[in-house]
N, C-alpha and C. Protein backbone atom coordinates (compact mmCIF):
# COMPACT_ATOMS: atom_id res chain seq x y z
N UNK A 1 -15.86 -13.94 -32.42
CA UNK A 1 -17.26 -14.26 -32.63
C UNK A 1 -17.98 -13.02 -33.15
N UNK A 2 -18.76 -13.12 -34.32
CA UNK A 2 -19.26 -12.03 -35.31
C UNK A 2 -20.50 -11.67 -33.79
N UNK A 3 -20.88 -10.86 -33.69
CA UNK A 3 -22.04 -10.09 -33.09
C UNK A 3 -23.53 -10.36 -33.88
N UNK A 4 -24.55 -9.99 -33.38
CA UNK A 4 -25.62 -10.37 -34.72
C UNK A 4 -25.91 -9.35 -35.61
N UNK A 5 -25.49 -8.42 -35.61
CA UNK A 5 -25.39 -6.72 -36.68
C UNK A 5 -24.05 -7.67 -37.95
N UNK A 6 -22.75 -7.85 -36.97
CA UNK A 6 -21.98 -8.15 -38.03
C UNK A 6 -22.60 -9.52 -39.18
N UNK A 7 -23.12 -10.54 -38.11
CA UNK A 7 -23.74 -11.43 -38.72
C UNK A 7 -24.58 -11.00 -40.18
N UNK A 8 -25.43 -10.33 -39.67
CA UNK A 8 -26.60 -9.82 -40.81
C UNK A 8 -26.27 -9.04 -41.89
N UNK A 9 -25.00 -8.26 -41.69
CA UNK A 9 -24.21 -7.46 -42.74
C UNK A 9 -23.84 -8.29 -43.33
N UNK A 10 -23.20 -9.73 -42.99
CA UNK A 10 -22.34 -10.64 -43.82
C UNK A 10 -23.25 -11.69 -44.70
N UNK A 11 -24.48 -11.91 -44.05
CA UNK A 11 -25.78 -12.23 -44.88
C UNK A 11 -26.16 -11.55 -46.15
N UNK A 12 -26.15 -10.39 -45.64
CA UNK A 12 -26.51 -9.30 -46.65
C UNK A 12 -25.57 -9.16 -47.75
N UNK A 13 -24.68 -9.20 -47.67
CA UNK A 13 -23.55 -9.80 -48.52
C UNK A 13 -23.25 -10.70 -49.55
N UNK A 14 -23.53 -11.94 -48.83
CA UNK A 14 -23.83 -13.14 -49.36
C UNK A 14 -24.70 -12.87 -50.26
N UNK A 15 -25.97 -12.51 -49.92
CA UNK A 15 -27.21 -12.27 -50.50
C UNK A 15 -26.64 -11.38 -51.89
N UNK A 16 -25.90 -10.42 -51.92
CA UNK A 16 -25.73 -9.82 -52.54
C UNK A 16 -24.82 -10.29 -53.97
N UNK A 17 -23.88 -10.75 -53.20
CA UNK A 17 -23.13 -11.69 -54.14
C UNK A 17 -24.07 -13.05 -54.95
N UNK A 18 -24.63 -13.48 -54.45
CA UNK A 18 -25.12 -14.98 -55.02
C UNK A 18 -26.16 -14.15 -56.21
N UNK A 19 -27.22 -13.26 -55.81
CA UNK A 19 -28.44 -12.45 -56.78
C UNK A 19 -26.86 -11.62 -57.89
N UNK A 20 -26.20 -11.46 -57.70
CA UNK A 20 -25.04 -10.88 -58.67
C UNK A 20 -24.79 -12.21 -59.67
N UNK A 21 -24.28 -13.16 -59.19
CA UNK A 21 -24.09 -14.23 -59.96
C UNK A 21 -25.32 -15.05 -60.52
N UNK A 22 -25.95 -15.02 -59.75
CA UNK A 22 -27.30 -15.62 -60.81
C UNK A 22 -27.41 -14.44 -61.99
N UNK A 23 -27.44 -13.64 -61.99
CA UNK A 23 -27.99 -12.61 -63.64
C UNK A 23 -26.79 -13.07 -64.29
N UNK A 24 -25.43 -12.98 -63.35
CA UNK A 24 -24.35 -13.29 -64.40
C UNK A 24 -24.46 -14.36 -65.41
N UNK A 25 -24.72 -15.70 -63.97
CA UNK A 25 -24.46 -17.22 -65.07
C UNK A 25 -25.23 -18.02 -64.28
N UNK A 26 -26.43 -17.06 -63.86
CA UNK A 26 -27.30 -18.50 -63.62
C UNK A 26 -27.57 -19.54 -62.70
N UNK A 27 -28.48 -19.88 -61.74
CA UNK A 27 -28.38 -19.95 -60.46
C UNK A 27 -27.62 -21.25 -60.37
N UNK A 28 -26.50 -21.77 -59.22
CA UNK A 28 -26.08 -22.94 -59.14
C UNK A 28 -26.22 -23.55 -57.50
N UNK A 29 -26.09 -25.20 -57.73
CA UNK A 29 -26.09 -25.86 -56.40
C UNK A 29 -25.08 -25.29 -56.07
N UNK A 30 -23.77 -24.53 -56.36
CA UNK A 30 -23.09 -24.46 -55.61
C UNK A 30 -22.51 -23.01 -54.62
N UNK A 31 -23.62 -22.15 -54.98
CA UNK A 31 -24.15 -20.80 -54.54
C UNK A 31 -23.92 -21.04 -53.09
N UNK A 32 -23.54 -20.28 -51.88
CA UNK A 32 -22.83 -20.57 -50.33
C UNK A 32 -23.98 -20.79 -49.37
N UNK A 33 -25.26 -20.23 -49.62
CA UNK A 33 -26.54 -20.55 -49.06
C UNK A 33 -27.13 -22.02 -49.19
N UNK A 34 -26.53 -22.81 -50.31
CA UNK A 34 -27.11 -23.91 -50.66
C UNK A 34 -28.32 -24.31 -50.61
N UNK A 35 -29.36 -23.06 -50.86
CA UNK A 35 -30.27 -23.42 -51.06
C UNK A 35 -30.85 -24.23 -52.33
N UNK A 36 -30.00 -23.93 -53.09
CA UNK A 36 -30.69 -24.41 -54.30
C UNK A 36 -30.29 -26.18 -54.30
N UNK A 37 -29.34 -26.39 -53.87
CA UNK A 37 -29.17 -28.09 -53.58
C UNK A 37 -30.21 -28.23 -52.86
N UNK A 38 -30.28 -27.67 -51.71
CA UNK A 38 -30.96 -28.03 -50.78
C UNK A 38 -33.05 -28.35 -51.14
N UNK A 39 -33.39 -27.22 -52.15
CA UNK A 39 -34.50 -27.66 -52.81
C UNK A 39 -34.47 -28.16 -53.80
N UNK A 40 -33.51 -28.79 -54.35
CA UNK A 40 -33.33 -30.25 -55.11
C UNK A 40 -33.76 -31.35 -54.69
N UNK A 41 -32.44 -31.33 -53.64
CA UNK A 41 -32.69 -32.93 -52.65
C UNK A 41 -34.17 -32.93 -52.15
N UNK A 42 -34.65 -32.23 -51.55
CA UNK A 42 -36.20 -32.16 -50.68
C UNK A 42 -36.60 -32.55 -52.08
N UNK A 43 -36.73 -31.97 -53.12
CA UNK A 43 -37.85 -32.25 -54.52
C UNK A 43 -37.74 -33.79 -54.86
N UNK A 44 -36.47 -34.32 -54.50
CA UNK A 44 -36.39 -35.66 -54.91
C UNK A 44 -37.01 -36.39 -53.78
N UNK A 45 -36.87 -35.76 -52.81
CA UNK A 45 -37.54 -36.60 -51.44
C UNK A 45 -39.00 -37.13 -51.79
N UNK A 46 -39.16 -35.56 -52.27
CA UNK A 46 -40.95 -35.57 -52.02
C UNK A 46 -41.48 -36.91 -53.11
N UNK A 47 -40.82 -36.85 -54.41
CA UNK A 47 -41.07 -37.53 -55.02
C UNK A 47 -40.85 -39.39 -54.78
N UNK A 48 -39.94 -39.39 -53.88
CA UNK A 48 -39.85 -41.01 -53.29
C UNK A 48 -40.39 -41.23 -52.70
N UNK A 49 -41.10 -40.16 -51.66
CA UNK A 49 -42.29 -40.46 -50.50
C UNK A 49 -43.33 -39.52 -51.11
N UNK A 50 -44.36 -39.79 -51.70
CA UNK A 50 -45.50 -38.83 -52.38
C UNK A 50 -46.51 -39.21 -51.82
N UNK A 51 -46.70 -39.82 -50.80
CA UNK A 51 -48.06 -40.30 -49.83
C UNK A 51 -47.93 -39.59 -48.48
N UNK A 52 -46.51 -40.28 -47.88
CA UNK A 52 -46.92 -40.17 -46.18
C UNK A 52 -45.60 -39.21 -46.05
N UNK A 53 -44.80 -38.83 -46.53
CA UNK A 53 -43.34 -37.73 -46.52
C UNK A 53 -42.81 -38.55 -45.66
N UNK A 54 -41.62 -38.09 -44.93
CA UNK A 54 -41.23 -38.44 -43.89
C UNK A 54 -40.94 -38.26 -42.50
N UNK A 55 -42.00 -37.15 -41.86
CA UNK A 55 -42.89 -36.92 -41.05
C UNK A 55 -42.03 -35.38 -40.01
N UNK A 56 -42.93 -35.16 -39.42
CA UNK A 56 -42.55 -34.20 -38.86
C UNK A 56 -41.14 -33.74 -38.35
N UNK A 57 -39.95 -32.95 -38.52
CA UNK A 57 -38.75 -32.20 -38.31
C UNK A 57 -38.17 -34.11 -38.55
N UNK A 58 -38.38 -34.60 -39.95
CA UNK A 58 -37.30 -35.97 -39.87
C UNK A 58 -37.26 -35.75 -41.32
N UNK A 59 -36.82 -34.78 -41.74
CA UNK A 59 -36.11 -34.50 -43.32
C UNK A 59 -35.01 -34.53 -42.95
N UNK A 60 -34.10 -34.28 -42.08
CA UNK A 60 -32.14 -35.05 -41.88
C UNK A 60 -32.55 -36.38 -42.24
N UNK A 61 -32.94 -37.44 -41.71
CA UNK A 61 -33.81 -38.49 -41.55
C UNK A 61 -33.77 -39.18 -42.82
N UNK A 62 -35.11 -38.78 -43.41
CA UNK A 62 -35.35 -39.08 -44.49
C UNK A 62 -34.38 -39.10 -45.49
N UNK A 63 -33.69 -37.72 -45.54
CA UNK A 63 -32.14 -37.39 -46.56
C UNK A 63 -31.22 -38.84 -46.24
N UNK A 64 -31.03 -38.80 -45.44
CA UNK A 64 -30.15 -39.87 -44.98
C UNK A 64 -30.18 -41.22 -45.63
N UNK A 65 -31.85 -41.92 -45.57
CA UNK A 65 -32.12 -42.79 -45.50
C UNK A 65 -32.10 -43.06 -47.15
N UNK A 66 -33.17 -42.14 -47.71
CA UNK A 66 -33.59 -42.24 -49.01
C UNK A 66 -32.54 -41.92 -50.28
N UNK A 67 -32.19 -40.56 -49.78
CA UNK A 67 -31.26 -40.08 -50.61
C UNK A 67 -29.62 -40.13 -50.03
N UNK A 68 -29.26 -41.10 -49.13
CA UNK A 68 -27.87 -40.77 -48.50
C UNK A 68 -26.75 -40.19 -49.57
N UNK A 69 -26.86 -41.12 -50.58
CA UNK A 69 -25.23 -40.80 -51.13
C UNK A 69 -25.13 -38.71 -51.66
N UNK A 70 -26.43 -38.48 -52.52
CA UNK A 70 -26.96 -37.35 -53.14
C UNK A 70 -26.39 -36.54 -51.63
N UNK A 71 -27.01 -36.96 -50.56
CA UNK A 71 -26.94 -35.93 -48.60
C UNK A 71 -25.59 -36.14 -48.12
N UNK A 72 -24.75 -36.97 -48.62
CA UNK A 72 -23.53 -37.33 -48.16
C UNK A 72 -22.80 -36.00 -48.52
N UNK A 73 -22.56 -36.29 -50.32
CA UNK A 73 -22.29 -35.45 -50.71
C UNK A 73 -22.30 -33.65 -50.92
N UNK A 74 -23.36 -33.18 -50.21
CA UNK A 74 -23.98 -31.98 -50.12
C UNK A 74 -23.32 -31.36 -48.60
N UNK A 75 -23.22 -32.53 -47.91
CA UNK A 75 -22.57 -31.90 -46.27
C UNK A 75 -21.07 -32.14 -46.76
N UNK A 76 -20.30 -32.87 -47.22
CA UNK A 76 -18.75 -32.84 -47.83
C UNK A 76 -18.61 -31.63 -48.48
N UNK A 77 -19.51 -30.82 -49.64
CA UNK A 77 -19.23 -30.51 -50.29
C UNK A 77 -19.16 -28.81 -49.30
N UNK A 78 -20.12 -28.99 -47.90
CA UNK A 78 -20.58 -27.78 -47.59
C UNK A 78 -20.27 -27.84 -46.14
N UNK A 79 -20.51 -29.02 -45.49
CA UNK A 79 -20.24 -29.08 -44.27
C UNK A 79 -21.59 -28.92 -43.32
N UNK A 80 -22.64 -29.12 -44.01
CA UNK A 80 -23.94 -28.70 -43.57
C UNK A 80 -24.78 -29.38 -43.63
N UNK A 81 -25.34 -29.62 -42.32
CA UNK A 81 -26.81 -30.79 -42.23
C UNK A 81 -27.85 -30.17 -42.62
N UNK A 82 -28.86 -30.75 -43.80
CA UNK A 82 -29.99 -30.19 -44.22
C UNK A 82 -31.27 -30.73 -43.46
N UNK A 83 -31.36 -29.83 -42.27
CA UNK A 83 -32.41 -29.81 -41.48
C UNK A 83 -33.98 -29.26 -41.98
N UNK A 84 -33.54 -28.29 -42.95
CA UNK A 84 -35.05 -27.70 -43.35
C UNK A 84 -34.93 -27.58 -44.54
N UNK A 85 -36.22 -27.55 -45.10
CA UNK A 85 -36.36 -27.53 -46.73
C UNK A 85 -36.06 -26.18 -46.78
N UNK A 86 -36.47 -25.07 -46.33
CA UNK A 86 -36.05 -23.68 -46.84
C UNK A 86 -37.19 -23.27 -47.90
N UNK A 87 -38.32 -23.90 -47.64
CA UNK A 87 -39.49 -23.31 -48.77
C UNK A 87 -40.43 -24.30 -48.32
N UNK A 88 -41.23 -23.49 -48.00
CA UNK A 88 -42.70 -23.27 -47.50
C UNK A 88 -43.31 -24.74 -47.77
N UNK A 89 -43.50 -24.44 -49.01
CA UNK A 89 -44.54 -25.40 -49.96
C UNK A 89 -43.81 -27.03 -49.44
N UNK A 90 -42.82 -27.51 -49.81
CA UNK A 90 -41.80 -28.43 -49.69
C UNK A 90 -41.89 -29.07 -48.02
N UNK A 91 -41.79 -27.76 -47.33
CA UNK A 91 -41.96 -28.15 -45.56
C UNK A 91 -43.42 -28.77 -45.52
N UNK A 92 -44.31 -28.06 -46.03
CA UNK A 92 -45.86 -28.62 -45.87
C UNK A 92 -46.24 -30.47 -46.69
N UNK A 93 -45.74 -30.79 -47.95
CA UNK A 93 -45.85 -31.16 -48.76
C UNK A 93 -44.77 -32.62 -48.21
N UNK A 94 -43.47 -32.51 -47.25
CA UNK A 94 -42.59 -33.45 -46.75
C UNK A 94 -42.56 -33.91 -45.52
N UNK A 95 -43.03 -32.80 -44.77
CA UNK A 95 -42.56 -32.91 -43.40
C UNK A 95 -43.78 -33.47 -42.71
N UNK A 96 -44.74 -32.22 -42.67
CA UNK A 96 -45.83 -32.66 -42.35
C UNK A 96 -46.74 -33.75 -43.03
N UNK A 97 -46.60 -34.62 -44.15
CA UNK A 97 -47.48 -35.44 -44.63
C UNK A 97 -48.67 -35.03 -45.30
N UNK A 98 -48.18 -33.75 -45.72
CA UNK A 98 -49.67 -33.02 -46.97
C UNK A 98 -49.74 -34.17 -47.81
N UNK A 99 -50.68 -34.34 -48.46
CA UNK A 99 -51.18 -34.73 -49.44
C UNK A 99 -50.82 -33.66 -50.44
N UNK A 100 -50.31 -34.79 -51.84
CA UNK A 100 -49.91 -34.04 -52.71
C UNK A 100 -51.24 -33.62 -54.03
């Protein structure tokens, strides 16, 4: 079991590697952070629910429901439940029911 020093070195890492490959060739869904899938899928969310989102900490939820096959695929591909949008704007705008 990594410690949280080793943890954060191996972040830092990551981090390092993925900002290396974006200048190389450009950012991809398939970068190990998956963030960038991950503010895909939420962008498509927002856009199927653009009134009421799908409400407070129920973006697994919503992914599931709205977008399953797109969320299926993203935890196969990664092994990872997309619990949070990972950007600010997106959390306000989905979760909570901002008005767009």
């Amino acid at each position: 079991m990594l410690d949280k020093k080793d943890r954060f070195v191996k972040r830092i890492d990551v981090a390092k590697q993925e900002i290396s490959t974006a200048f190389q060739s450009g950012l991809s869904d398939k970068m190990e952070s998956g963030r960038i899938a991950i503010w895909k899928l939420t962008g498509k969310l927002i856009l199927k629910l653009p009134i009421f989102g799908c409400g407070v900490d129920a973006l697994e939820v919503g992914l599931e429901k709205v977008l399953s096959e797109e969320n299926a695929a993203f935890i196969a591909r990664t092994g990872v439940y997309i619990d949070k949008a990972h950007n600010e704007y997106y959390k306000l705008q989905l979760l909570w029911e901002y008005p767009h």
